[in-house]
PDB file of N, CA and C in Angstrom:
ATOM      1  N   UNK A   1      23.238  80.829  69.275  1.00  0.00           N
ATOM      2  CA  UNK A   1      24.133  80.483  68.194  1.00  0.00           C
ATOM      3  C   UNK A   1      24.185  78.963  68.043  1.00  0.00           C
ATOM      4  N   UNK A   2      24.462  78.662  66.698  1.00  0.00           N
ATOM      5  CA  UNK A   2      24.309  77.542  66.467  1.00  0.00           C
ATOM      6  C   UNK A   2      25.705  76.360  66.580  1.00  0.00           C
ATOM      7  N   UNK A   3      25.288  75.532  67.650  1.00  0.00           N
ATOM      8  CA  UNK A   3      26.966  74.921  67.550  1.00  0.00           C
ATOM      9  C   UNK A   3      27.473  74.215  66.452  1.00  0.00           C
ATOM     10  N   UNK A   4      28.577  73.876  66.022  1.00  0.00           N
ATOM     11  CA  UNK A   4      28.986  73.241  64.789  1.00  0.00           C
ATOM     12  C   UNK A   4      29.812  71.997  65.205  1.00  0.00           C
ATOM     13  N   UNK A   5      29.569  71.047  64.848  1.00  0.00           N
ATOM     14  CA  UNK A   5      30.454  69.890  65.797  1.00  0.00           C
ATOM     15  C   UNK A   5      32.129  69.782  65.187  1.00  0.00           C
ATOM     16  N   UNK A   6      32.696  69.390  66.290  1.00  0.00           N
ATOM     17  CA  UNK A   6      34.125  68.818  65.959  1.00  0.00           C
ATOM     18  C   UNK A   6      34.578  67.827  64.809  1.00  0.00           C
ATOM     19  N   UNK A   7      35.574  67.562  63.768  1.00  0.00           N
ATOM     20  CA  UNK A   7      35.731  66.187  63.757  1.00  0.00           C
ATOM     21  C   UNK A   7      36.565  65.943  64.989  1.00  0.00           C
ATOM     22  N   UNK A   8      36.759  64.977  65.724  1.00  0.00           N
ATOM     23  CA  UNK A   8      36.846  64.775  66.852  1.00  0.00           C
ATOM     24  C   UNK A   8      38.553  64.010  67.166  1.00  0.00           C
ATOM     25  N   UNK A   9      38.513  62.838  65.573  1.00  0.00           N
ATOM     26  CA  UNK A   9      39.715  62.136  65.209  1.00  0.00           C
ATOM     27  C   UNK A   9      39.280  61.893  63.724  1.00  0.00           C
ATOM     28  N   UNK A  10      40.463  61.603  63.157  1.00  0.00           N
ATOM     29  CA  UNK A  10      40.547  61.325  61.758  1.00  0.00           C
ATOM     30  C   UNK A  10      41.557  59.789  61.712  1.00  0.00           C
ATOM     31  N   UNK A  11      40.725  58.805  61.207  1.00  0.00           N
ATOM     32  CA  UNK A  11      41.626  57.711  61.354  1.00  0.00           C
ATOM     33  C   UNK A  11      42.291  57.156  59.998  1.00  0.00           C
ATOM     34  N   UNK A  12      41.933  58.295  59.018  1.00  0.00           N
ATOM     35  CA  UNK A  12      42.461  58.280  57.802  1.00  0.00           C
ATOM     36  C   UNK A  12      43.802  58.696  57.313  1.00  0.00           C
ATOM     37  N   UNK A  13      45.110  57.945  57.474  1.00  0.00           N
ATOM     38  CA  UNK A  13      46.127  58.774  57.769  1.00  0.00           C
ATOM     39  C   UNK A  13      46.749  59.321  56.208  1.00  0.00           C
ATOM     40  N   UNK A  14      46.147  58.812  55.256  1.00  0.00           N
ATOM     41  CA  UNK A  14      46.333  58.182  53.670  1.00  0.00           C
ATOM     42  C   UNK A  14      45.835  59.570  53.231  1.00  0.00           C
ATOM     43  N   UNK A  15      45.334  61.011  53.744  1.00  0.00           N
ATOM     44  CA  UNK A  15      44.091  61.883  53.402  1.00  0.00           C
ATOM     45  C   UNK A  15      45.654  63.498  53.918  1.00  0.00           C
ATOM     46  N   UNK A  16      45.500  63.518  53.172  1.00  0.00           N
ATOM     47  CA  UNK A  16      46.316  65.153  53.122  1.00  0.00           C
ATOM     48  C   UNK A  16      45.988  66.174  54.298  1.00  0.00           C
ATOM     49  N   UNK A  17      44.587  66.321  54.596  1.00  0.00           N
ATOM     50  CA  UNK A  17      44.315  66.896  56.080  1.00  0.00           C
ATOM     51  C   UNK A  17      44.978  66.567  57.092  1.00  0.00           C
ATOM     52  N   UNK A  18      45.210  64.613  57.395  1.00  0.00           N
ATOM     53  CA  UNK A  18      45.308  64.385  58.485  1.00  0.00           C
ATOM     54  C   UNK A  18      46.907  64.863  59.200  1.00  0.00           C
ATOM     55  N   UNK A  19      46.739  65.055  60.217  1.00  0.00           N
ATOM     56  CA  UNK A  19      48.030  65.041  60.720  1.00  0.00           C
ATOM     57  C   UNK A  19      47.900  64.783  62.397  1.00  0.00           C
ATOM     58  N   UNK A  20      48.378  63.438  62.725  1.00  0.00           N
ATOM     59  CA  UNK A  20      48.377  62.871  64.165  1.00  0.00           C
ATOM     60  C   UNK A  20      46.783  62.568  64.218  1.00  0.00           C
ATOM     61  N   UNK A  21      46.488  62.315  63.238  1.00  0.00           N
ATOM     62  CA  UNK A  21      44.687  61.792  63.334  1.00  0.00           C
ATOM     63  C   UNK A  21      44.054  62.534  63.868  1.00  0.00           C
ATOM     64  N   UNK A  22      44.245  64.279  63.480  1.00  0.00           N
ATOM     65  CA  UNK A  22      43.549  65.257  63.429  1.00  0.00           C
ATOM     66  C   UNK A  22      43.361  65.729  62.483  1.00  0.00           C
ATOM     67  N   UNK A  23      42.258  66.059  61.892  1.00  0.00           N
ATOM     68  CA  UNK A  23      41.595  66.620  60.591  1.00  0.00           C
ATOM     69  C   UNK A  23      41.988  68.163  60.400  1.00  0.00           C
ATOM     70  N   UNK A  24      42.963  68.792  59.621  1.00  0.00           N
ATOM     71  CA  UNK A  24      43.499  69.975  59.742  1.00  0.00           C
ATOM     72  C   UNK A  24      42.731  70.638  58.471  1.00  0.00           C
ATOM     73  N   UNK A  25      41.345  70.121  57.946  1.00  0.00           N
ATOM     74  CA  UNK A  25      40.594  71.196  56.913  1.00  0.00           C
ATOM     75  C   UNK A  25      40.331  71.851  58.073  1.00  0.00           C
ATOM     76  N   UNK A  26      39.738  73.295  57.383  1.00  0.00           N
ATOM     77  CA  UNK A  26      38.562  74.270  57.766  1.00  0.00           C
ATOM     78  C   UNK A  26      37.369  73.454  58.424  1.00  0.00           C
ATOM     79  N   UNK A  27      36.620  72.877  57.190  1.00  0.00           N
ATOM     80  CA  UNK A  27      35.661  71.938  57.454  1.00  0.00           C
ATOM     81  C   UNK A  27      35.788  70.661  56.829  1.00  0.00           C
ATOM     82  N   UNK A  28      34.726  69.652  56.995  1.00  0.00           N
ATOM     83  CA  UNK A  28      34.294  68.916  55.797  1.00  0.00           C
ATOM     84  C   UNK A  28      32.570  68.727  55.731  1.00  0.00           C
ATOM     85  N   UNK A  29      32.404  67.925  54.225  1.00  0.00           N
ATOM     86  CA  UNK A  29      31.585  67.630  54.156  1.00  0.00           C
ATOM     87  C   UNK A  29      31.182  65.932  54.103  1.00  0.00           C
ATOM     88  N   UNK A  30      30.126  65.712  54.979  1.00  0.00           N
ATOM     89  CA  UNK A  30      29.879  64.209  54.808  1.00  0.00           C
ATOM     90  C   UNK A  30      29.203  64.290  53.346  1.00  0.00           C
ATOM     91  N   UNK A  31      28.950  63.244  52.724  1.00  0.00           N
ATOM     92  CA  UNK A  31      28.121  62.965  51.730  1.00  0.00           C
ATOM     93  C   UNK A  31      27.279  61.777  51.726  1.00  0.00           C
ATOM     94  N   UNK A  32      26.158  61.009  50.687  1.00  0.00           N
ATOM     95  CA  UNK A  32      25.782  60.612  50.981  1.00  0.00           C
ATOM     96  C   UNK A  32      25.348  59.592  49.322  1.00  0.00           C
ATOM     97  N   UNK A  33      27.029  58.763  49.735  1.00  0.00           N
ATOM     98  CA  UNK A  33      26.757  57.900  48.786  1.00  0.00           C
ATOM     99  C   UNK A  33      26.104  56.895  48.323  1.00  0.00           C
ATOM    100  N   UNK A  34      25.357  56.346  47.478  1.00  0.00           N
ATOM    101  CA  UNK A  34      25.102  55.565  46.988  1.00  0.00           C
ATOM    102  C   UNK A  34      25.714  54.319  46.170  1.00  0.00           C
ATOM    103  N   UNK A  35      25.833  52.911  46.822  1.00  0.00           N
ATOM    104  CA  UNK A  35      26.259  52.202  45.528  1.00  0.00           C
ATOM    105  C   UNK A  35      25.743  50.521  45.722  1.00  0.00           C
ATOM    106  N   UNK A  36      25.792  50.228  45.038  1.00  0.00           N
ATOM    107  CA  UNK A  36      25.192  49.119  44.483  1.00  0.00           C
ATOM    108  C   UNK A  36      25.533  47.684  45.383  1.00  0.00           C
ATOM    109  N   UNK A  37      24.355  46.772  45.994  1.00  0.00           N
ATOM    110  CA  UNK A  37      24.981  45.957  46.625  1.00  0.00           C
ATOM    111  C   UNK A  37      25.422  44.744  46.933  1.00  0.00           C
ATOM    112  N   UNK A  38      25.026  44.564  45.217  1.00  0.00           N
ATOM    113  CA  UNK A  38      25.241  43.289  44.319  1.00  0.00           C
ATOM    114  C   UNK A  38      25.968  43.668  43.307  1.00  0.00           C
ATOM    115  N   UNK A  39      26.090  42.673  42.415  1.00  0.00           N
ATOM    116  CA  UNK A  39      25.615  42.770  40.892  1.00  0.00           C
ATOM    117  C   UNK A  39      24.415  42.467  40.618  1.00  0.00           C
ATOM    118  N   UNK A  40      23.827  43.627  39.599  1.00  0.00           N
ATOM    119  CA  UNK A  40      22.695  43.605  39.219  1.00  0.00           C
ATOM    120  C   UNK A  40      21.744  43.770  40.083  1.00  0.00           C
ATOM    121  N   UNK A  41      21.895  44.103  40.795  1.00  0.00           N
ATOM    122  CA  UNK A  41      21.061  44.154  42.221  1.00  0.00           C
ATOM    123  C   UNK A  41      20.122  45.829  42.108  1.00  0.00           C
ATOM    124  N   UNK A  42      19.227  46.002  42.290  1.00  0.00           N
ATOM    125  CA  UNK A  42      18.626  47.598  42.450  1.00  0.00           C
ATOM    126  C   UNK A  42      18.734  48.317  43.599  1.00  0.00           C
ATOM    127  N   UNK A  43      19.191  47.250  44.674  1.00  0.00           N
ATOM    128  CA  UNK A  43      19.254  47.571  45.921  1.00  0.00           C
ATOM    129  C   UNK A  43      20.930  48.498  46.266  1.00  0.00           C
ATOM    130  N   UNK A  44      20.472  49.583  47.764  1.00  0.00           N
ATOM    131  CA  UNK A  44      21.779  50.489  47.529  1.00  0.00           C
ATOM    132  C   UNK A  44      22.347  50.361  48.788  1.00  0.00           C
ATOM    133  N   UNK A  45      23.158  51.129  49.129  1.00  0.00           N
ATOM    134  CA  UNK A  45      23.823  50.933  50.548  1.00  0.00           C
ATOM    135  C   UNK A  45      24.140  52.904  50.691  1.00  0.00           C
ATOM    136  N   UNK A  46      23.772  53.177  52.126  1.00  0.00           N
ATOM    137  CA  UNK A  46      24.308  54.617  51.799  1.00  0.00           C
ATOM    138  C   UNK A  46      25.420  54.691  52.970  1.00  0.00           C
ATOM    139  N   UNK A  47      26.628  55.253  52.276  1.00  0.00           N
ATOM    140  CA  UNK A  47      28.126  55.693  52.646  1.00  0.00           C
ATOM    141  C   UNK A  47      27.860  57.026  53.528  1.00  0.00           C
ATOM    142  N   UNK A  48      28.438  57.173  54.485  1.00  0.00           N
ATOM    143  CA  UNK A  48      28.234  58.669  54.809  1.00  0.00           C
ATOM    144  C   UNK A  48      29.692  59.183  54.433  1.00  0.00           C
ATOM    145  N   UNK A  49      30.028  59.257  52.948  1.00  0.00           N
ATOM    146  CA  UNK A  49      31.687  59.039  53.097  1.00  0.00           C
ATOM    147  C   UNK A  49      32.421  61.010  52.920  1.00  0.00           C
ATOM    148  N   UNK A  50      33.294  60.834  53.660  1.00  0.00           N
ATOM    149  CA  UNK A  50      33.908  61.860  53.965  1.00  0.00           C
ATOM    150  C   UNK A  50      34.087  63.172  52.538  1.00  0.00           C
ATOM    151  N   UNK A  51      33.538  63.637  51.609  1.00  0.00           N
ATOM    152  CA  UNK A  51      33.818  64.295  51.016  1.00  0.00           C
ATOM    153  C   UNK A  51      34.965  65.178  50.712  1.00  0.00           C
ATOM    154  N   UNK A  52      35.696  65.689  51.694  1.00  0.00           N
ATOM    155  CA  UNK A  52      36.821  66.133  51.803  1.00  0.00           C
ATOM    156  C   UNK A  52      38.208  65.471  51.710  1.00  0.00           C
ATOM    157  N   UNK A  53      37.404  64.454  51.609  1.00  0.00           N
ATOM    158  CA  UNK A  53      38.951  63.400  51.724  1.00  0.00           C
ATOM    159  C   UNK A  53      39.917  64.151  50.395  1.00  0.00           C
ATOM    160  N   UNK A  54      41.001  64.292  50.749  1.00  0.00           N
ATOM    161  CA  UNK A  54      41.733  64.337  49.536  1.00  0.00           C
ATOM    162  C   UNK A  54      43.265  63.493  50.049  1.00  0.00           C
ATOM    163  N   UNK A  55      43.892  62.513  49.070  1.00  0.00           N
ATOM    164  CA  UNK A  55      44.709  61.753  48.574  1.00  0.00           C
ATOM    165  C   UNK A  55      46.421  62.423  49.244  1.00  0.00           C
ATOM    166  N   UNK A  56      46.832  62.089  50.163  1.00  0.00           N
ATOM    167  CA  UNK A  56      47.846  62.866  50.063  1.00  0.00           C
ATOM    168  C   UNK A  56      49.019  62.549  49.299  1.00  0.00           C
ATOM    169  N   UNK A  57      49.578  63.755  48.717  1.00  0.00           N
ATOM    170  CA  UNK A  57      51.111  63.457  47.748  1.00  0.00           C
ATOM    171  C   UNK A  57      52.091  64.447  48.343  1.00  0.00           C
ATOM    172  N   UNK A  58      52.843  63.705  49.079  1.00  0.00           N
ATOM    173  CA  UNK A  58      53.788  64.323  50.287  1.00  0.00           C
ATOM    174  C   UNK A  58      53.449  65.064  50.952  1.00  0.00           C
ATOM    175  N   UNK A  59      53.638  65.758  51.176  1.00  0.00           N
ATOM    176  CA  UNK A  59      53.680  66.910  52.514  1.00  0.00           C
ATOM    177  C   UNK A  59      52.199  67.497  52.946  1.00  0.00           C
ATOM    178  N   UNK A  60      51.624  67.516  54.113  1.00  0.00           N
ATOM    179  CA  UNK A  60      50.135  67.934  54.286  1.00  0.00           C
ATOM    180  C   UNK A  60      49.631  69.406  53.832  1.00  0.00           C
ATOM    181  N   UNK A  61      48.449  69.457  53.539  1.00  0.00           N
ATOM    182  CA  UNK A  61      48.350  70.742  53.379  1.00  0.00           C
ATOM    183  C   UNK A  61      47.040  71.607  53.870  1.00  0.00           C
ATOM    184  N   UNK A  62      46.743  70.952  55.290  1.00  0.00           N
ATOM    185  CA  UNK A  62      46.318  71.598  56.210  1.00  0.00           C
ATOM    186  C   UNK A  62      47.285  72.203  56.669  1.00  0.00           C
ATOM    187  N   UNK A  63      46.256  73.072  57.642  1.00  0.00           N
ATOM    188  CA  UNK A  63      47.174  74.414  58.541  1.00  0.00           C
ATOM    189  C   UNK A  63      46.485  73.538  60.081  1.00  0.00           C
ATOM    190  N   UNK A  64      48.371  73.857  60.499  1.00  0.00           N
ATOM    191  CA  UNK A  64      48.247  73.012  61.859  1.00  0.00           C
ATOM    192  C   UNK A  64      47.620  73.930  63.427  1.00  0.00           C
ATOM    193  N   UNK A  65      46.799  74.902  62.824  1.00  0.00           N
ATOM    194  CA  UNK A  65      46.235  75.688  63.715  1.00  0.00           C
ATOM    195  C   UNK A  65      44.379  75.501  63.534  1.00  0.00           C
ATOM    196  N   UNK A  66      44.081  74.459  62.749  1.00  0.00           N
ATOM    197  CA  UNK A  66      42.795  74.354  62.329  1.00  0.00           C
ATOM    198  C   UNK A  66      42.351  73.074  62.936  1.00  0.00           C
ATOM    199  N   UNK A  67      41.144  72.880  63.063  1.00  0.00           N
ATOM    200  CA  UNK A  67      40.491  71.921  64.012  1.00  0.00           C
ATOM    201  C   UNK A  67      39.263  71.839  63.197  1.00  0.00           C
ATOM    202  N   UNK A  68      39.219  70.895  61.978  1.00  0.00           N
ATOM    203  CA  UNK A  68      37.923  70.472  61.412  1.00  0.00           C
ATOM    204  C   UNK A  68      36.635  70.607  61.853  1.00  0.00           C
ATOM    205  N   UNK A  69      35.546  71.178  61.675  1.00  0.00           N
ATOM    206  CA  UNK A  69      34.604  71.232  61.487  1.00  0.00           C
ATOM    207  C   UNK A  69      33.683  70.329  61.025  1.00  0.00           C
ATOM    208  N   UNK A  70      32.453  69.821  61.021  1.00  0.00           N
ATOM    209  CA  UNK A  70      31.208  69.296  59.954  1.00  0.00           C
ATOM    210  C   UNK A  70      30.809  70.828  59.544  1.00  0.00           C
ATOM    211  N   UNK A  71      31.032  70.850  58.471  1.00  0.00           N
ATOM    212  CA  UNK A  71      30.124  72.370  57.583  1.00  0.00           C
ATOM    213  C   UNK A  71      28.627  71.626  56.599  1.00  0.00           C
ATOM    214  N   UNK A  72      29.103  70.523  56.613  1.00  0.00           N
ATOM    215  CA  UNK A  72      27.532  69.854  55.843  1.00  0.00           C
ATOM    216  C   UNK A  72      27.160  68.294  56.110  1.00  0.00           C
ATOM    217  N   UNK A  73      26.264  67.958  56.027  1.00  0.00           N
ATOM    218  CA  UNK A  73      25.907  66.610  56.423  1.00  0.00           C
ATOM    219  C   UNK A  73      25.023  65.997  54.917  1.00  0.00           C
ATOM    220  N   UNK A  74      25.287  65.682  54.260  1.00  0.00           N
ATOM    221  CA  UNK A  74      23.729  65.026  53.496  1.00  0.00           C
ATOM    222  C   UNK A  74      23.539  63.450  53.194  1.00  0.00           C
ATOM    223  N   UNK A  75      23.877  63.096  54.715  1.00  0.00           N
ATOM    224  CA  UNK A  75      23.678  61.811  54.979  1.00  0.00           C
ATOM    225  C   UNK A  75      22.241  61.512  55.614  1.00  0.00           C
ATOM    226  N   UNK A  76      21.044  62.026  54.781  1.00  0.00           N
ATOM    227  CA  UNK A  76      19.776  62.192  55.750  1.00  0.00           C
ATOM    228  C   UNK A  76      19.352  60.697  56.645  1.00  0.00           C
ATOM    229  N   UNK A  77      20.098  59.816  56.022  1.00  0.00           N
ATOM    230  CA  UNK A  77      19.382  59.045  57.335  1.00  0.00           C
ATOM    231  C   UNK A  77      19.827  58.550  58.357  1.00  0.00           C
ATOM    232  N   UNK A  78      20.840  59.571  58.916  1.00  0.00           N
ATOM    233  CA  UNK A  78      21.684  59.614  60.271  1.00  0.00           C
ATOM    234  C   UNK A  78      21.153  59.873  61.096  1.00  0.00           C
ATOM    235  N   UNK A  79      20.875  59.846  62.288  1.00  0.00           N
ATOM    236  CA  UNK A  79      19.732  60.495  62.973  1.00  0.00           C
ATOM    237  C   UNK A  79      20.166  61.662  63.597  1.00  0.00           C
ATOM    238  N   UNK A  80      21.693  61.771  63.280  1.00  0.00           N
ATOM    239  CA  UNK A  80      22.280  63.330  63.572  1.00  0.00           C
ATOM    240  C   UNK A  80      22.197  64.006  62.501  1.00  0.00           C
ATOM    241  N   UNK A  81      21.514  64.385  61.564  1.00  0.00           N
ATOM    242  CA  UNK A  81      21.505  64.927  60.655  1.00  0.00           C
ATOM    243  C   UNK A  81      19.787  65.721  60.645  1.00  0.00           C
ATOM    244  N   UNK A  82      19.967  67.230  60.324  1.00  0.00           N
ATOM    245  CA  UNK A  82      19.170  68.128  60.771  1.00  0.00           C
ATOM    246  C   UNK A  82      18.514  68.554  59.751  1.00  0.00           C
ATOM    247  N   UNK A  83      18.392  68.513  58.761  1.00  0.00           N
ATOM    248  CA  UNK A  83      18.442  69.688  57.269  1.00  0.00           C
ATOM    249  C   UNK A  83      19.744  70.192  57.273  1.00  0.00           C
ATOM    250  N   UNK A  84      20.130  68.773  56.894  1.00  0.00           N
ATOM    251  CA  UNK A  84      21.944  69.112  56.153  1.00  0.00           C
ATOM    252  C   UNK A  84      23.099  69.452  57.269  1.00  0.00           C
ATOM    253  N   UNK A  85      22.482  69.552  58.819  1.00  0.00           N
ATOM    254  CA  UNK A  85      23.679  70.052  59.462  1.00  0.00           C
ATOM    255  C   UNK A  85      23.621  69.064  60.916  1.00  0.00           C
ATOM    256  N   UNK A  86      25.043  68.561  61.052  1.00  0.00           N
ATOM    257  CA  UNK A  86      24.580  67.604  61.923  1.00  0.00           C
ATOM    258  C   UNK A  86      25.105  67.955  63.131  1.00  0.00           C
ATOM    259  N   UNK A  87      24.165  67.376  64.350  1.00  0.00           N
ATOM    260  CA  UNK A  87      23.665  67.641  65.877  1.00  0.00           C
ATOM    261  C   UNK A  87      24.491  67.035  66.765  1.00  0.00           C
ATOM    262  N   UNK A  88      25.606  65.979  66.047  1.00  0.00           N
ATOM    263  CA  UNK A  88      26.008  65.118  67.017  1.00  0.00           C
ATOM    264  C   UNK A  88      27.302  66.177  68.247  1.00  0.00           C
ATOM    265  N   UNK A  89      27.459  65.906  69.005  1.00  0.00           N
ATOM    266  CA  UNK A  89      28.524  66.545  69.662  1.00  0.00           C
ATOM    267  C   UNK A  89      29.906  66.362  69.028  1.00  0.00           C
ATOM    268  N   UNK A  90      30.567  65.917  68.360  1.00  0.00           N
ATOM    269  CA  UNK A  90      31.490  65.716  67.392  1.00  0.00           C
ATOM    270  C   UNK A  90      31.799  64.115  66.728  1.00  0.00           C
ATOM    271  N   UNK A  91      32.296  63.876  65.819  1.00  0.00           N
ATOM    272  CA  UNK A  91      32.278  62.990  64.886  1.00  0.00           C
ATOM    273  C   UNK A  91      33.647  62.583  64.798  1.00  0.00           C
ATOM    274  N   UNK A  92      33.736  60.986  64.424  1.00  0.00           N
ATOM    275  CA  UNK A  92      35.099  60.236  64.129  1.00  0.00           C
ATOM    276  C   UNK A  92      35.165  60.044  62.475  1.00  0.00           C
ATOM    277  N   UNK A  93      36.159  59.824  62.065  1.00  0.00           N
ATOM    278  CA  UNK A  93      36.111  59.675  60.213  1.00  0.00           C
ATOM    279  C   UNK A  93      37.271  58.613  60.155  1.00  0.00           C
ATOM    280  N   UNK A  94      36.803  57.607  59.591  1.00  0.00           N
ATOM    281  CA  UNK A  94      37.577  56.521  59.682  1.00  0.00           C
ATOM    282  C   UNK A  94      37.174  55.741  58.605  1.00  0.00           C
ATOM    283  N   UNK A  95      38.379  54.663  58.116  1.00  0.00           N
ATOM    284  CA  UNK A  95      38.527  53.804  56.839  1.00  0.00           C
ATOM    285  C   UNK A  95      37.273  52.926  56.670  1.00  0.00           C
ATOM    286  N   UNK A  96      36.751  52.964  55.382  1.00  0.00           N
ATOM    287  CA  UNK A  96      35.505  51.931  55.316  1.00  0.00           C
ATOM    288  C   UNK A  96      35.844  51.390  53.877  1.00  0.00           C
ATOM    289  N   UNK A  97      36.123  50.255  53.027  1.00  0.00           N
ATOM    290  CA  UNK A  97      35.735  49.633  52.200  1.00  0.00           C
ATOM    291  C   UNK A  97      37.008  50.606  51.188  1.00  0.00           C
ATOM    292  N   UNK A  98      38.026  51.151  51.579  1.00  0.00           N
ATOM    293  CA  UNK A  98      38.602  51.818  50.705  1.00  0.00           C
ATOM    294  C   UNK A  98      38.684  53.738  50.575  1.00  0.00           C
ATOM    295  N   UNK A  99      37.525  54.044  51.031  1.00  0.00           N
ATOM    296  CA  UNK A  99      37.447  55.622  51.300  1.00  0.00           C
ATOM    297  C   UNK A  99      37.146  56.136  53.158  1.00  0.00           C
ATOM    298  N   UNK A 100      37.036  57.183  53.106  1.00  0.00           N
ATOM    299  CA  UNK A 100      36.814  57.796  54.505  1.00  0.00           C
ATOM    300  C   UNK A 100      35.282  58.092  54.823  1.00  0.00           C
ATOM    301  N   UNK A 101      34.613  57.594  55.975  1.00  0.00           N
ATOM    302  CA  UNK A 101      33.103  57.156  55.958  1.00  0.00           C
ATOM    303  C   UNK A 101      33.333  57.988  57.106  1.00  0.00           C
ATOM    304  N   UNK A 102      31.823  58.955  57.708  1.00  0.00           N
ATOM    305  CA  UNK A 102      31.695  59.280  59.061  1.00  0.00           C
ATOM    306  C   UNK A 102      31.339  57.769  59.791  1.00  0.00           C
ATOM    307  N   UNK A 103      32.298  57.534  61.159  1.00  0.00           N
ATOM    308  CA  UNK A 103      31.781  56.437  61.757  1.00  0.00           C
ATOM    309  C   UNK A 103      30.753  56.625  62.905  1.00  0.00           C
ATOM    310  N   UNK A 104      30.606  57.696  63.081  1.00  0.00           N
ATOM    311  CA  UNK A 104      29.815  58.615  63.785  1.00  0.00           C
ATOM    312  C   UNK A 104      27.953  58.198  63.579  1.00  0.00           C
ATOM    313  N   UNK A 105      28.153  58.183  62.082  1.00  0.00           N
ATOM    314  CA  UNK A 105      26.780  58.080  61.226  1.00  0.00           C
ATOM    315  C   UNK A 105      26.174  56.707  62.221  1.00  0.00           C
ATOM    316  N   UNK A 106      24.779  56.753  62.621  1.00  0.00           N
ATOM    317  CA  UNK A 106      23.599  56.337  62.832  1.00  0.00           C
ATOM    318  C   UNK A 106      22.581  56.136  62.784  1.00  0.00           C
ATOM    319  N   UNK A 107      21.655  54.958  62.453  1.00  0.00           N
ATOM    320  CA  UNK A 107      20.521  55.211  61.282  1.00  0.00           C
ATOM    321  C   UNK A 107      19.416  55.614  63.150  1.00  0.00           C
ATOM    322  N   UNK A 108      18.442  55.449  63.165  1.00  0.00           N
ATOM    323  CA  UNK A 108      17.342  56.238  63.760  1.00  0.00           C
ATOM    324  C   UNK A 108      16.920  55.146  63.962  1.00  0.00           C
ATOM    325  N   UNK A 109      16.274  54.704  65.798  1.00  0.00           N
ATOM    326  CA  UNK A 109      15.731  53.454  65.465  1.00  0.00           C
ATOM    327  C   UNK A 109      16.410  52.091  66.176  1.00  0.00           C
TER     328      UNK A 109
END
């Protein structure tokens, strides 16, 4: 069977899941943003940023019996990242530039 890693801590306290900097989704998904790293620039930067993040407006709405998951990865150039599912033994998710980034993420190398 295939193991599925932990999020491990959530240092995003601003995110409706979190509660005590535990990630109370089901799962999440990393993603694998793209954005620009100038002006005018062609060149990109890739985010492994938390997909699940959602905004909290009062009260959490995780269930405090749940222990986050990675259910997807498509941060391919992590070197924990498998065909979409990542290998690491569990993962941290923490503040980057304004959104929630895996800090976990590692390029190969």
């Amino acid at each position: 069977m295939t193991r599925i890693p932990l999020v491990r801590l959530c240092e995003v306290s601003e995110c409706g899941f979190n509660e005590a900097n535990m990630c109370r989704a089901a799962a999440i998904q990393v993603g694998d943003e793209e954005v620009s790293v100038a002006p005018r620039q062609a060149a990109v930067a890739v985010h492994p940023r938390c997909d699940t993040f959602t905004p909290r407006r009062g009260a959490h709405f995780g269930a405090a019996d749940l222990h986050a998951q990675v259910g997807s990865c498509k941060s391919e150039s992590c070197k924990y990242n498998e065909r979409f599912r990542c290998t690491a033994e569990a993962i941290i998710v923490g503040n980057h530039d304004g959104h929630a980034d895996c800090k976990t993420y590692h390029r190969p190398g």
